[in-house]
C-alpha atoms as a PDB file:
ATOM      1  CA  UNK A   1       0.000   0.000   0.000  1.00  0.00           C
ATOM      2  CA  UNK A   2       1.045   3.242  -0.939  1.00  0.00           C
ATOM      3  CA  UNK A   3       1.631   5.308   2.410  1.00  0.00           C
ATOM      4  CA  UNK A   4       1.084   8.709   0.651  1.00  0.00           C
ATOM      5  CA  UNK A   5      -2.440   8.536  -0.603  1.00  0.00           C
ATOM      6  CA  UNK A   6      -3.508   4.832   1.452  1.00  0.00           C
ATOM      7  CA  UNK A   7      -3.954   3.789  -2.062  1.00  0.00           C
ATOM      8  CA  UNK A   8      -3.758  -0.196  -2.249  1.00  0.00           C
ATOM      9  CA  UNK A   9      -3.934  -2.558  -5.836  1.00  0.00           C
ATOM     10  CA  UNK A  10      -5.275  -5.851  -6.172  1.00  0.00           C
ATOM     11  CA  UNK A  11      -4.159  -7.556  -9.353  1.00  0.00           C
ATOM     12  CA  UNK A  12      -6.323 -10.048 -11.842  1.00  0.00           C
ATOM     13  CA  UNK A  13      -5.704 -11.637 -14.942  1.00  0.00           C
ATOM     14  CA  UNK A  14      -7.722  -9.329 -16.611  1.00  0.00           C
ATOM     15  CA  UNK A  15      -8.555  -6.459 -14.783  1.00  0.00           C
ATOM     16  CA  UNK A  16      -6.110  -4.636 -12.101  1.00  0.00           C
ATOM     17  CA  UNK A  17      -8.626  -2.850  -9.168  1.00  0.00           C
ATOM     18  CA  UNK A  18      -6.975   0.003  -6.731  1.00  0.00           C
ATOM     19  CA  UNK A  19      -9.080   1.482  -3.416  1.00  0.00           C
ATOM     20  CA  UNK A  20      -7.778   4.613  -1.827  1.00  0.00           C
ATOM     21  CA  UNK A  21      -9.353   3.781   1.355  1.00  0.00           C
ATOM     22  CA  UNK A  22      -9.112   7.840   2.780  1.00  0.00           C
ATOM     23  CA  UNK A  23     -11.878   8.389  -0.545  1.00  0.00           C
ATOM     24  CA  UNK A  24     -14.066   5.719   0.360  1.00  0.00           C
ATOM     25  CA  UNK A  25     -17.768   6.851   1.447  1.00  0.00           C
ATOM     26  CA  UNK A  26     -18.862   3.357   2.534  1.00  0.00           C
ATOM     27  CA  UNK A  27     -21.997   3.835  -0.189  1.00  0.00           C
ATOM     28  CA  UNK A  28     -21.473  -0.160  -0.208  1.00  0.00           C
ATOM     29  CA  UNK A  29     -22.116   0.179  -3.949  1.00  0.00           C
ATOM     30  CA  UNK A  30     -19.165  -2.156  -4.596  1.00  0.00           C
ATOM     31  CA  UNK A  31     -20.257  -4.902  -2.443  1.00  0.00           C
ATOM     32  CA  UNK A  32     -24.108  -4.433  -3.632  1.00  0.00           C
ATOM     33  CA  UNK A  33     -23.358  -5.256  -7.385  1.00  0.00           C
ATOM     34  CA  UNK A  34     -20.525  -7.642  -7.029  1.00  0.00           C
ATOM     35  CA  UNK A  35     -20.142  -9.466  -3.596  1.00  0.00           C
ATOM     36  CA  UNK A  36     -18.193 -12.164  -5.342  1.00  0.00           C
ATOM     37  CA  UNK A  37     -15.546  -9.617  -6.067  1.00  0.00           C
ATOM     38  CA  UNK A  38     -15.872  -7.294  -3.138  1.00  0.00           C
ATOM     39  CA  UNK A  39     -16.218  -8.912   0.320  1.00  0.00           C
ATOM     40  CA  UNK A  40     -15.431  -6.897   3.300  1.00  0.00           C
ATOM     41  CA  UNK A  41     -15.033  -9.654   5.231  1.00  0.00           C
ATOM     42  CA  UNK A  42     -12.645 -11.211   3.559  1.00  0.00           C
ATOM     43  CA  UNK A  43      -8.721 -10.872   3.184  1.00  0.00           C
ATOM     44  CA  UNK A  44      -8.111  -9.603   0.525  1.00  0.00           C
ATOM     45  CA  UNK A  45     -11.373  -8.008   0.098  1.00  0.00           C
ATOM     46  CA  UNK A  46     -10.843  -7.537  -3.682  1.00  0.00           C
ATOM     47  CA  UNK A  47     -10.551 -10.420  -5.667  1.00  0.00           C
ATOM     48  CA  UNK A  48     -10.823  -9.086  -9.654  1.00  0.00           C
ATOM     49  CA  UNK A  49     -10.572 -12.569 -10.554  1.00  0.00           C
ATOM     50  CA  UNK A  50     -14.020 -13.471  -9.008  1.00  0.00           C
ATOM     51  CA  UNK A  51     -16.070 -12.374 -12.301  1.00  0.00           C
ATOM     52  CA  UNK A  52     -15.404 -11.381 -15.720  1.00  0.00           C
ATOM     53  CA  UNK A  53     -13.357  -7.844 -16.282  1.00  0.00           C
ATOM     54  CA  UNK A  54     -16.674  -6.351 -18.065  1.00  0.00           C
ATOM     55  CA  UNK A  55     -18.825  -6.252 -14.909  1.00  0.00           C
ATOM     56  CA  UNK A  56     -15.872  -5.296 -12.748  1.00  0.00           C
ATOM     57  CA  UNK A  57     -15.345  -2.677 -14.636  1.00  0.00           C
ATOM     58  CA  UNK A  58     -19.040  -2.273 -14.790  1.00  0.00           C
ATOM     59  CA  UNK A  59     -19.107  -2.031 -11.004  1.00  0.00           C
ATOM     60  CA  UNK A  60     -15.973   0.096 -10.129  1.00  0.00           C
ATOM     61  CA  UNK A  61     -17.270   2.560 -12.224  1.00  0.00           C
ATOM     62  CA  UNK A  62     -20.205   3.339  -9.969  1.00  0.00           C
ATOM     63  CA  UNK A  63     -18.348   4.024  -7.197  1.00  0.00           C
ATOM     64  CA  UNK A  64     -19.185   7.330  -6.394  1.00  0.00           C
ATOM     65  CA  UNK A  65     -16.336   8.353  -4.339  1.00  0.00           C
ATOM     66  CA  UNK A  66     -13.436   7.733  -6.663  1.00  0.00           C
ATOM     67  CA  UNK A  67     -11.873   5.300  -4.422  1.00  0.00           C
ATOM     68  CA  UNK A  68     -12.365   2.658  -6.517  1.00  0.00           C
ATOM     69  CA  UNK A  69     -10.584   2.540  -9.945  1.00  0.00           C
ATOM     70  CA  UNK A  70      -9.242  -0.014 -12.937  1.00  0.00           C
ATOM     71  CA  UNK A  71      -7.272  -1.064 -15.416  1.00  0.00           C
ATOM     72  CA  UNK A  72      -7.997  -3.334 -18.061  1.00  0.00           C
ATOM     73  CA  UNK A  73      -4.742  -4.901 -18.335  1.00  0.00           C
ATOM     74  CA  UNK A  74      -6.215  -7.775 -21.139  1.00  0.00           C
ATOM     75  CA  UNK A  75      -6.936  -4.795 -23.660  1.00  0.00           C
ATOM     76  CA  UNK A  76     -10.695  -4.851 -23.189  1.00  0.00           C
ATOM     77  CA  UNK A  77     -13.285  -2.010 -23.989  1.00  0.00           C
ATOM     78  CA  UNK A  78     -13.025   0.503 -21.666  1.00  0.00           C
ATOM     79  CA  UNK A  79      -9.292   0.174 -20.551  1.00  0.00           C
ATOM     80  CA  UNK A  80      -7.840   3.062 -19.220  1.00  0.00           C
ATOM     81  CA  UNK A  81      -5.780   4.074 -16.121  1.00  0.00           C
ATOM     82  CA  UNK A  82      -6.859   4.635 -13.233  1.00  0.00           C
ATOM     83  CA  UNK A  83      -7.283   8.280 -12.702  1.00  0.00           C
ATOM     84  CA  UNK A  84      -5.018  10.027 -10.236  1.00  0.00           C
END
């Protein structure tokens, strides 16, 4: 984890997810649409690998805090780095 901005990655095959937990609003949305992937109670609570790149990306993106972000690293649609 990044000590700077508490920003953490979590590497898939197909799909890389980072969380900036000091972001995070706790709107759950993550967990809501994709509890195979996101799983608070679970270490680590990210797993990309847990569904297809499409929906994770599908899901990080309505994060509305930011905290979440991606990067297709398979060359997908909608690749692009995470924001900073």
């Amino acid at each position: 984890m990044s000590e700077r901005t508490g920003r953490r990655s979590y590497e898939g095959r197909s799909v890389t997810v980072t969380f900036e937990a000091g972001r995070c609003r706790h709107a759950a949305e993550c967990v809501r649409g994709l509890p195979e992937v996101f799983d608070t109670g679970r270490r680590p609570w990210i797993r990309p690998d847990g569904a297809g790149a499409d929906r994770v990306v599908e899901v990080v993106r309505r994060c509305p805090s930011g905290a979440l972000r991606y990067e297709r690293t398979d060359g997908g649609v909608g690749a692009r780095p995470p924001s900073v």
